[in-house]
C-alpha atoms as a PDB file:
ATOM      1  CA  UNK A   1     -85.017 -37.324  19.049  1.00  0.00           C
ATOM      2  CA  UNK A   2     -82.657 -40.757  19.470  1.00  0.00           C
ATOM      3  CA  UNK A   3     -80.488 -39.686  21.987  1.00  0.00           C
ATOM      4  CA  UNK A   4     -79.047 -41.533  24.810  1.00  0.00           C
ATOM      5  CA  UNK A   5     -77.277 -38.804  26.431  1.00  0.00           C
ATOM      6  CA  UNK A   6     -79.870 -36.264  26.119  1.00  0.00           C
ATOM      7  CA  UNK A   7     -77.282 -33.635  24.711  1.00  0.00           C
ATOM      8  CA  UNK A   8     -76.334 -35.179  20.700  1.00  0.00           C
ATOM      9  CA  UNK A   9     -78.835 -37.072  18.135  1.00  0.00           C
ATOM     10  CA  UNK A  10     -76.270 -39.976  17.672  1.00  0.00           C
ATOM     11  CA  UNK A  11     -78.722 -43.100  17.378  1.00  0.00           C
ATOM     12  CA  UNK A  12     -79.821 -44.736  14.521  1.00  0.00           C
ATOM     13  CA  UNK A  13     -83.357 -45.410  14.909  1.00  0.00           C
ATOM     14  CA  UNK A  14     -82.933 -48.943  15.067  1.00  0.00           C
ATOM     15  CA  UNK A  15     -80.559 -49.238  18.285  1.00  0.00           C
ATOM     16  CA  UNK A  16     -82.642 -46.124  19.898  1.00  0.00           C
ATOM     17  CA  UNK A  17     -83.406 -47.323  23.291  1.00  0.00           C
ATOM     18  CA  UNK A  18     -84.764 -43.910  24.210  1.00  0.00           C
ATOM     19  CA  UNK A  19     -86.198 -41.168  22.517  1.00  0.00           C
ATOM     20  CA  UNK A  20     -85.771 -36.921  23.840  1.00  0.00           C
ATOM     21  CA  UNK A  21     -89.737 -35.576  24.011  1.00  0.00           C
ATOM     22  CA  UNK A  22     -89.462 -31.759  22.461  1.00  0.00           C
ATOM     23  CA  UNK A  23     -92.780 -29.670  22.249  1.00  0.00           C
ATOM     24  CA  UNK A  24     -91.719 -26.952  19.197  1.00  0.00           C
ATOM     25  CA  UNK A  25     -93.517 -24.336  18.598  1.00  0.00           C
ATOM     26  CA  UNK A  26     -93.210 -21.716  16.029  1.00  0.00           C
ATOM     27  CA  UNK A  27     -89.249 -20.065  17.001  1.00  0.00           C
ATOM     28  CA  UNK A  28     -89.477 -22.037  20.430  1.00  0.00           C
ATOM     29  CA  UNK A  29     -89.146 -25.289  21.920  1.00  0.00           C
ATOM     30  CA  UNK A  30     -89.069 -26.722  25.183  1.00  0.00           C
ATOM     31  CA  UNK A  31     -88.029 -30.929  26.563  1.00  0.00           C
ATOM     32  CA  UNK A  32     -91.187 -32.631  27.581  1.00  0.00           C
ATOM     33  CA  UNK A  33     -89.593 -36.002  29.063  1.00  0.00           C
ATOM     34  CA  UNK A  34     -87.802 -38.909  28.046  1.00  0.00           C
ATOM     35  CA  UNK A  35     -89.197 -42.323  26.991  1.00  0.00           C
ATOM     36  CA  UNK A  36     -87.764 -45.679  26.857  1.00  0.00           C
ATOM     37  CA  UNK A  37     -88.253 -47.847  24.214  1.00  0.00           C
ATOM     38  CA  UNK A  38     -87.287 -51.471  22.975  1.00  0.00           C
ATOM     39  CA  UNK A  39     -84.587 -51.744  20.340  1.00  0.00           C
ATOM     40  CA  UNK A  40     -86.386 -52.060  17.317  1.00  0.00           C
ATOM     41  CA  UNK A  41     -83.490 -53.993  15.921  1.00  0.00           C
ATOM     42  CA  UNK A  42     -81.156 -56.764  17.195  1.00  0.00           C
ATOM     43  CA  UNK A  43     -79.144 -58.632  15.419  1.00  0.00           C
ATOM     44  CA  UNK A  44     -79.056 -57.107  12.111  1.00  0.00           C
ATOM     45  CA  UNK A  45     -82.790 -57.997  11.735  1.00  0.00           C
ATOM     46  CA  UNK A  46     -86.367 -56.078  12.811  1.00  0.00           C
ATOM     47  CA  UNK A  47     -89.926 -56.981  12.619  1.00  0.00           C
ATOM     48  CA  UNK A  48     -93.138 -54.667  12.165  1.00  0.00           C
ATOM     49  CA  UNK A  49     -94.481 -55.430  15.851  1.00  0.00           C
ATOM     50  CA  UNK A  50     -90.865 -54.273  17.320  1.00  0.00           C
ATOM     51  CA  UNK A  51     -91.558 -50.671  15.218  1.00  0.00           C
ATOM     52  CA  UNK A  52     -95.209 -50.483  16.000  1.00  0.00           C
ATOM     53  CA  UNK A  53     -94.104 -50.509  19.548  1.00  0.00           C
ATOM     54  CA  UNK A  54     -91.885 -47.712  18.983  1.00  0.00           C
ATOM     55  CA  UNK A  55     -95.313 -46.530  17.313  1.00  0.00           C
ATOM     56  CA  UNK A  56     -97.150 -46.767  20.667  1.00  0.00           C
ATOM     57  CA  UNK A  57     -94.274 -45.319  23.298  1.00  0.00           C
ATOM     58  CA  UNK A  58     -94.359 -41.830  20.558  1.00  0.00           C
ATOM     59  CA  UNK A  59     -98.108 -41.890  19.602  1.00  0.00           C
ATOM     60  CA  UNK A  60     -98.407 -38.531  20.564  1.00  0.00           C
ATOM     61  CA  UNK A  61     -95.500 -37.281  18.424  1.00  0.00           C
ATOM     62  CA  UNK A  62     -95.103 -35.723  14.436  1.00  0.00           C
ATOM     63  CA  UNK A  63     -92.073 -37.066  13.837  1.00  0.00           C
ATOM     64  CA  UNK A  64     -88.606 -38.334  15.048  1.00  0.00           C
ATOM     65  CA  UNK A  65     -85.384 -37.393  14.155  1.00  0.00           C
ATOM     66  CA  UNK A  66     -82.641 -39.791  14.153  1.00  0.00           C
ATOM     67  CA  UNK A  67     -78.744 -40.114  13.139  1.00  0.00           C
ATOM     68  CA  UNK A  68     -80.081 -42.609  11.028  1.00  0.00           C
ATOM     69  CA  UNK A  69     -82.903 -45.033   9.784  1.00  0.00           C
ATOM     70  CA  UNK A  70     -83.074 -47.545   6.914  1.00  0.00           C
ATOM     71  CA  UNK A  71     -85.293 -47.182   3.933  1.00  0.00           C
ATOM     72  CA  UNK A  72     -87.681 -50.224   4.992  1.00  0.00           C
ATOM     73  CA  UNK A  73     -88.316 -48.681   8.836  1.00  0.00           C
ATOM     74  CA  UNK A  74     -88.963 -45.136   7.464  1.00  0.00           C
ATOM     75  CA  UNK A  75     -91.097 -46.103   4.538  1.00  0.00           C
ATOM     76  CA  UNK A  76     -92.690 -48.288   7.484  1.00  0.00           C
ATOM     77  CA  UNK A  77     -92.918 -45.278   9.814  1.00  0.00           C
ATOM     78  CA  UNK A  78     -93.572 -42.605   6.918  1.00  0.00           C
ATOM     79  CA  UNK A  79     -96.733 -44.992   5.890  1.00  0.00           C
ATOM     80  CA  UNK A  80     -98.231 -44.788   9.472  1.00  0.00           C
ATOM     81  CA  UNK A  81     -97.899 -40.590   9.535  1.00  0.00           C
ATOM     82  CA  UNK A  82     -94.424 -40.341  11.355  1.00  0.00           C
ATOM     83  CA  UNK A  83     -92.634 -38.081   9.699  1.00  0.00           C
ATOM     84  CA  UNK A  84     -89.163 -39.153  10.037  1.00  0.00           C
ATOM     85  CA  UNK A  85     -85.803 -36.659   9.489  1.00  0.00           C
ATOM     86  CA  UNK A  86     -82.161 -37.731   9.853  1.00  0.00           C
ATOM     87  CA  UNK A  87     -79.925 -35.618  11.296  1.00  0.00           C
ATOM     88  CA  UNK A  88     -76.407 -36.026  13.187  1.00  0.00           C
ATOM     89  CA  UNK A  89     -75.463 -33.736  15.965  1.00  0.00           C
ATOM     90  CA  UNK A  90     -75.558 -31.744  19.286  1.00  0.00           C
ATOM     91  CA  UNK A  91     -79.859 -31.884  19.982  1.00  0.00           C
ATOM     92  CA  UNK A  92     -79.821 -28.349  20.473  1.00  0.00           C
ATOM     93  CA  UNK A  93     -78.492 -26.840  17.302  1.00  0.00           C
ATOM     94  CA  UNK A  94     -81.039 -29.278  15.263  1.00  0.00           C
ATOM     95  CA  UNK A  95     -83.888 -28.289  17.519  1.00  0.00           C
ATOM     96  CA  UNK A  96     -82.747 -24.574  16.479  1.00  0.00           C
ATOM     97  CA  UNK A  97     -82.951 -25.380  12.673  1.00  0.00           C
ATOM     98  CA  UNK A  98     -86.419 -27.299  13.239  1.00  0.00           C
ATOM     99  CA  UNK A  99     -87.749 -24.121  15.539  1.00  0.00           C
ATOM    100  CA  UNK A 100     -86.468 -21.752  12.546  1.00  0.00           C
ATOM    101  CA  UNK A 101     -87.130 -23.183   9.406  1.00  0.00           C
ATOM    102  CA  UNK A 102     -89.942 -25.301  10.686  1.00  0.00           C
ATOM    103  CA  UNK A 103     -88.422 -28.645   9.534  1.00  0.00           C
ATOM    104  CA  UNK A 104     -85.425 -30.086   8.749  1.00  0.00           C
ATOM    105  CA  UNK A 105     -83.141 -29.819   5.464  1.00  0.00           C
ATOM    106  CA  UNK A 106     -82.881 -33.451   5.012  1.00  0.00           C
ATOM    107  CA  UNK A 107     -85.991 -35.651   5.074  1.00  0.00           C
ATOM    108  CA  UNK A 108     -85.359 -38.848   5.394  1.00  0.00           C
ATOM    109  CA  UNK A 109     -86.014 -40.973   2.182  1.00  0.00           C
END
């Protein structure tokens, strides 16, 4: 989850300079850790080594969940398994709706 505080999803994927670790399972989830990441995007512009280090840091991970992500980074992410989601809002409440429905309402693109 792009958070920088830890408590909201608020970063689009592209400025995401760290990323909230969640283990969820079935009606449960619980924080793993934090990781740090390089922007993927500065300047208005990205390349695919910038998100294939983003790749790397969450190798281990299904999918991310962002405020928001362009159509060319999640088809880019999307074509290399991640599954990506967009959602805005306290980190809590969306890990509740991912824990109870078992993904979120709106897939990204």
């Amino acid at each position: 989850m792009a958070s920088k505080d830890g408590l909201t999803v608020h970063r689009h994927f592209g400025r995401a300079e760290q990323f909230q670790i969640y283990d969820v399972d079935g009606n449960e989830y619980a924080y793993v850790e934090t990781r740090a990441v390089t922007r993927p995007c500065e300047g208005g512009g990205h390349s695919t080594a910038a998100f294939d280090a983003v790749l790397d840091v969450l190798s281990d991970c299904e999918a991310v969940i962002v405020a928001k992500i362009g159509p060319g980074a999640a088809e880019y992410l999307m074509l290399r398994g991640m599954r990506v989601f967009e959602g805005y809002g306290m980190l809590d409440a969306i890990l509740d709706r991912v824990a109870s429905s078992g993904a979120l309402e709106q897939e990204a693109r």
